[in-house]
C-alpha atoms as a PDB file:
ATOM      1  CA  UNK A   1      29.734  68.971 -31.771  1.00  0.00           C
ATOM      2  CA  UNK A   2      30.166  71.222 -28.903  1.00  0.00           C
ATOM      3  CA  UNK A   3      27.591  74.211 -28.936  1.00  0.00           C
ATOM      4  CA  UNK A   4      30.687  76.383 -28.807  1.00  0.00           C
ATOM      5  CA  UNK A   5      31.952  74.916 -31.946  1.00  0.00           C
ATOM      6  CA  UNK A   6      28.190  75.228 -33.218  1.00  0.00           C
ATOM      7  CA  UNK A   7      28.165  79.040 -32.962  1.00  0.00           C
ATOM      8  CA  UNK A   8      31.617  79.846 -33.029  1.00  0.00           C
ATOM      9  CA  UNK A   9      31.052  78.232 -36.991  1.00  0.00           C
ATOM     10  CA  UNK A  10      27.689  80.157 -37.318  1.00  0.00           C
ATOM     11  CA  UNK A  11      29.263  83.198 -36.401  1.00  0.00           C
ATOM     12  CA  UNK A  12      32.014  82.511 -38.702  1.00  0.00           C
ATOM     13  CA  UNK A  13      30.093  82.092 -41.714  1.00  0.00           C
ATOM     14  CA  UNK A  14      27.968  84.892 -41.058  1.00  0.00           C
ATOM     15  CA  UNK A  15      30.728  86.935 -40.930  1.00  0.00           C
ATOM     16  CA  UNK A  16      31.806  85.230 -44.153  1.00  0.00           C
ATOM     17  CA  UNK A  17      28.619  85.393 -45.938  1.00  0.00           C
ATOM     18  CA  UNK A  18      28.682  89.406 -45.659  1.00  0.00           C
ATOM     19  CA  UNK A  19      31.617  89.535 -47.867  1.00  0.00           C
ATOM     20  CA  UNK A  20      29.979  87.224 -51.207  1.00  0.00           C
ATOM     21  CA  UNK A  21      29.831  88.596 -54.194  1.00  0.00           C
ATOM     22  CA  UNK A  22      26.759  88.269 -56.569  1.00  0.00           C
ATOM     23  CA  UNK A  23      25.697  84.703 -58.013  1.00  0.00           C
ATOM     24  CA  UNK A  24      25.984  85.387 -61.237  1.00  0.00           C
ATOM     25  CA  UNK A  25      29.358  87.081 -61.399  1.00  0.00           C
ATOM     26  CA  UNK A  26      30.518  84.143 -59.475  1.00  0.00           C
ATOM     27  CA  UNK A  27      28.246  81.417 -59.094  1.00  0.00           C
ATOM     28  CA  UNK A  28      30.462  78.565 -57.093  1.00  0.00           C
ATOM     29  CA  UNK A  29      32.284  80.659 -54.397  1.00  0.00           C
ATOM     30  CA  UNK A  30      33.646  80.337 -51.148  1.00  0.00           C
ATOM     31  CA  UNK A  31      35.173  82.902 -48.481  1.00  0.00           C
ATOM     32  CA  UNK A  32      38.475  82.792 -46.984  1.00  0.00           C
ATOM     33  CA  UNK A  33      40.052  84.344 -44.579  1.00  0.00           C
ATOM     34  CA  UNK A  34      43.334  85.119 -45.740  1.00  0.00           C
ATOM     35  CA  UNK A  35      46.019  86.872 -44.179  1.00  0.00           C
ATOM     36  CA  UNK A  36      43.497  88.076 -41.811  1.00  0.00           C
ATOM     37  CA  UNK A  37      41.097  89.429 -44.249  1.00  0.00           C
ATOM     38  CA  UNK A  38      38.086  87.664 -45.544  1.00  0.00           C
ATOM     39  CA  UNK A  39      37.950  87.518 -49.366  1.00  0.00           C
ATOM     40  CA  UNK A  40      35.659  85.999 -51.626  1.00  0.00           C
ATOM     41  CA  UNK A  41      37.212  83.276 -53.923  1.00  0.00           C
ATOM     42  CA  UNK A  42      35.066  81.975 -57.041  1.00  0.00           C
ATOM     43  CA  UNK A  43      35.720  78.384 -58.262  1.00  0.00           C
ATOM     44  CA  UNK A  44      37.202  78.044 -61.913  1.00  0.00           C
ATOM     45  CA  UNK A  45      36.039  75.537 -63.989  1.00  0.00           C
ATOM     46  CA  UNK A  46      39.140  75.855 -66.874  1.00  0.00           C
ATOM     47  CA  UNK A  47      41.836  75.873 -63.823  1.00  0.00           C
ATOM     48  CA  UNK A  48      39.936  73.684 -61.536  1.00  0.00           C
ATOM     49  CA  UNK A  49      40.545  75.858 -59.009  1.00  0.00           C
ATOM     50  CA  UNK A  50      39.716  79.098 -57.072  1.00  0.00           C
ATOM     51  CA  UNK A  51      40.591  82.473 -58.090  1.00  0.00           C
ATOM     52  CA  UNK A  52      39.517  86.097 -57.493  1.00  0.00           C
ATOM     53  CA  UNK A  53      36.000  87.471 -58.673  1.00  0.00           C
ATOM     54  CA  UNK A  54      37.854  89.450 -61.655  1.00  0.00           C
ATOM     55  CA  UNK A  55      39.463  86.862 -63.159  1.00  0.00           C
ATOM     56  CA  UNK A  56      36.128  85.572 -64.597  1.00  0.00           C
ATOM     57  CA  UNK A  57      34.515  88.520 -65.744  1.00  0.00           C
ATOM     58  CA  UNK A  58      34.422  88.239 -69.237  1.00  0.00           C
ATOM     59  CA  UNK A  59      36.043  91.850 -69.996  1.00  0.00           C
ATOM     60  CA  UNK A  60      39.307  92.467 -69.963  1.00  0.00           C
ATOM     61  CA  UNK A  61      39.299  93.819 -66.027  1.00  0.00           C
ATOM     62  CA  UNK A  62      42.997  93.370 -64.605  1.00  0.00           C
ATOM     63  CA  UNK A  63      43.690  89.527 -63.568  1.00  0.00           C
ATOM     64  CA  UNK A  64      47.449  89.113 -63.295  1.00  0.00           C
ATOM     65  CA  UNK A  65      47.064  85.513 -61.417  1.00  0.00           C
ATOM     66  CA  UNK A  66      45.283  84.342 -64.253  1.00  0.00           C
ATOM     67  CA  UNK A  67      48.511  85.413 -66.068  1.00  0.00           C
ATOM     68  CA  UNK A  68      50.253  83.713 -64.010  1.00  0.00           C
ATOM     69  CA  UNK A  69      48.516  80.325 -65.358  1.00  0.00           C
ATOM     70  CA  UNK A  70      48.281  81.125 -68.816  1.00  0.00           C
ATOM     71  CA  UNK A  71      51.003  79.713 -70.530  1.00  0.00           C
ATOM     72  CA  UNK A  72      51.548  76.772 -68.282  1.00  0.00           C
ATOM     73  CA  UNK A  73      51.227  73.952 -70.518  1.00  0.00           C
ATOM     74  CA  UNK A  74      53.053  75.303 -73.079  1.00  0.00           C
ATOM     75  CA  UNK A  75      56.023  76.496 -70.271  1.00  0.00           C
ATOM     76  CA  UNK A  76      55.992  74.034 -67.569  1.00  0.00           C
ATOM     77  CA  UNK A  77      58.601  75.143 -64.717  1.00  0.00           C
ATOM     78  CA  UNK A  78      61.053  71.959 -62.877  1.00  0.00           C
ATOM     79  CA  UNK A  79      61.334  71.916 -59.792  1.00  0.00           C
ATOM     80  CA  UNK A  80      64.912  70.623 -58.251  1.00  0.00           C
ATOM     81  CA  UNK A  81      65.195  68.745 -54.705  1.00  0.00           C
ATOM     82  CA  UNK A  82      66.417  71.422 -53.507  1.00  0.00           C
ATOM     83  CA  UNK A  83      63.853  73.713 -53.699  1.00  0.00           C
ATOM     84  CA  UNK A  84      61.418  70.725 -52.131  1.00  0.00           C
ATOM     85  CA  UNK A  85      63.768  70.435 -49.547  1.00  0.00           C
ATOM     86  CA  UNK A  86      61.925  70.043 -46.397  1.00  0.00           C
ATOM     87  CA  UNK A  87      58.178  69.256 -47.499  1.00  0.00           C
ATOM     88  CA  UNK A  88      57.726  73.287 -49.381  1.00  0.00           C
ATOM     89  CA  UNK A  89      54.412  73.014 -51.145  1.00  0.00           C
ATOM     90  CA  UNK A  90      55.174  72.841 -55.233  1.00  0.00           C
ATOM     91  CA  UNK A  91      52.752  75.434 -55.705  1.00  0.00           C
ATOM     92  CA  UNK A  92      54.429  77.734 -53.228  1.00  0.00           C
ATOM     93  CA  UNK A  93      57.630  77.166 -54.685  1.00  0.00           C
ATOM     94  CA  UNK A  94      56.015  77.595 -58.240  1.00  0.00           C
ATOM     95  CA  UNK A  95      54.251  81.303 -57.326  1.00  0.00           C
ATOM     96  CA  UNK A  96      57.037  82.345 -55.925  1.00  0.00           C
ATOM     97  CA  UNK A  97      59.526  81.933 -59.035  1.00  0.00           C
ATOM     98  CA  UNK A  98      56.745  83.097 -61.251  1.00  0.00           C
ATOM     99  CA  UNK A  99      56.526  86.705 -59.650  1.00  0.00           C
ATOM    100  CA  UNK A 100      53.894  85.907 -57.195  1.00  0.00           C
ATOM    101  CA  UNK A 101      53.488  86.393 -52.870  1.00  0.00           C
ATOM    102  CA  UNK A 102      52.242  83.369 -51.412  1.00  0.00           C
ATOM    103  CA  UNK A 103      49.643  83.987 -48.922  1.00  0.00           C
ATOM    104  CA  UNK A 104      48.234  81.953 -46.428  1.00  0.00           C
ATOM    105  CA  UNK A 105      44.122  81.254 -45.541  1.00  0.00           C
ATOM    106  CA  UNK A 106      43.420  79.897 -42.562  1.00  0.00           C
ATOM    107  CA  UNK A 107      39.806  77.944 -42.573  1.00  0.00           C
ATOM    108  CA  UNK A 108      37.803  77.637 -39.880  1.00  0.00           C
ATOM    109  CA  UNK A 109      39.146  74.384 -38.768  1.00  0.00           C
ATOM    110  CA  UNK A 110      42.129  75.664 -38.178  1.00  0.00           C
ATOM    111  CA  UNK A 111      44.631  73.942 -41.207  1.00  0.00           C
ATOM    112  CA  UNK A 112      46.035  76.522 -43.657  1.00  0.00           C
ATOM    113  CA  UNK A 113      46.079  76.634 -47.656  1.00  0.00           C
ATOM    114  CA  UNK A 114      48.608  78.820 -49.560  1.00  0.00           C
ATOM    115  CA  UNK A 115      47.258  81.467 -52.702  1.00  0.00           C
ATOM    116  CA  UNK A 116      49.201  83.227 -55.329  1.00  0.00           C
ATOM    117  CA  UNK A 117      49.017  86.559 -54.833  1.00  0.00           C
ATOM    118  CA  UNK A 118      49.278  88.568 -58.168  1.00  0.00           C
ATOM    119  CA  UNK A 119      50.999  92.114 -58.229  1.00  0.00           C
ATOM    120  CA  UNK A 120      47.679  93.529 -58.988  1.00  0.00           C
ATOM    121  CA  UNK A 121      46.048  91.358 -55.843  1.00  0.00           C
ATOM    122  CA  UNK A 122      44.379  88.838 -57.496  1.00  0.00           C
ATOM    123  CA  UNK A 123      44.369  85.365 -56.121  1.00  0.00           C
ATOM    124  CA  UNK A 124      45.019  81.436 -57.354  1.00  0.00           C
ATOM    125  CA  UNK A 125      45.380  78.709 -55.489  1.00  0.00           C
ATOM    126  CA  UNK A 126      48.454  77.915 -55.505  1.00  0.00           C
ATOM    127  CA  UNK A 127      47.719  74.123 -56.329  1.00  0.00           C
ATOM    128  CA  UNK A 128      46.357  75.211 -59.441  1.00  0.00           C
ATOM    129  CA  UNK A 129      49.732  76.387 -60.163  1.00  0.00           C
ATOM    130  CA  UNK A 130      51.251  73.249 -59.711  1.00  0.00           C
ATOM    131  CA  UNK A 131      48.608  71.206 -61.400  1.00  0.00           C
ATOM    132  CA  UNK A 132      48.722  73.228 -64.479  1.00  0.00           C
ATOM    133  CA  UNK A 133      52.744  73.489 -64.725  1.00  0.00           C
ATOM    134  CA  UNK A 134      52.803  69.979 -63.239  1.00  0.00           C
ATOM    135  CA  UNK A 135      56.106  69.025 -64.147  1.00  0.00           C
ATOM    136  CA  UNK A 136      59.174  68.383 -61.042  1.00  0.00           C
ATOM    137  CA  UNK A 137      62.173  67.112 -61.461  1.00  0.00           C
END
């Protein structure tokens, strides 16, 4: 590794490691930098994936991408060809016909993962989505 790379990733997760939120709230997270904005994501055990901070506080703060998940086993969503057509990411598709924006985070190597982005502005990944409705035809 380049000492460019070296401090160019230093500087990135310092920048990153401003923005964490506290351990206990949260204590798996990660920080990504999505849409241009860096935003704390904490790691759900019950999804097996990442969401935002206030979808696992344990009142009833406003989570709508956790809405977006709940029912999923019970309603799984199919997926035609069509709307596959041309390698789309399931989840993508999946947020999108469930009322969510997909967003984009770019990490610092450069590749890109898509989020769910709630009406309210909370965040799941969107392969959560698809793992939990799971079901294309």
């Amino acid at each position: 590794m380049s000492l460019f790379t070296f401090l160019f990733l230093m500087l990135s997760h310092t920048s990153f490691a401003e923005k964490k939120v506290p351990s206990s709230a949260c204590p798996e997270q990660t920080v990504y930098s999505i849409e241009g904005k860096s935003q704390t994501l904490c790691w759900s055990a019950p999804l097996e994936g990442w969401v935002s901070p206030a979808c696992l506080k344990k009142s009833k703060s406003p989570c709508e991408a956790i809405g977006i998940t709940e029912n999923a086993k019970d309603a799984p969503v199919k997926l035609g060809e069509k709307e596959l057509q041309g390698g789309k990411n399931p989840g993508s598709v999946l947020c999108s016909k469930l009322g969510g924006k997909v967003v984009y985070a770019t990490l610092p190597s450069g590749s890109q993962i898509t989020f769910c982005e709630a009406h309210d502005g909370s965040l799941v990944d969107c392969n959560t989505i698809h793992n939990l409705y799971g079901e294309r035809k």
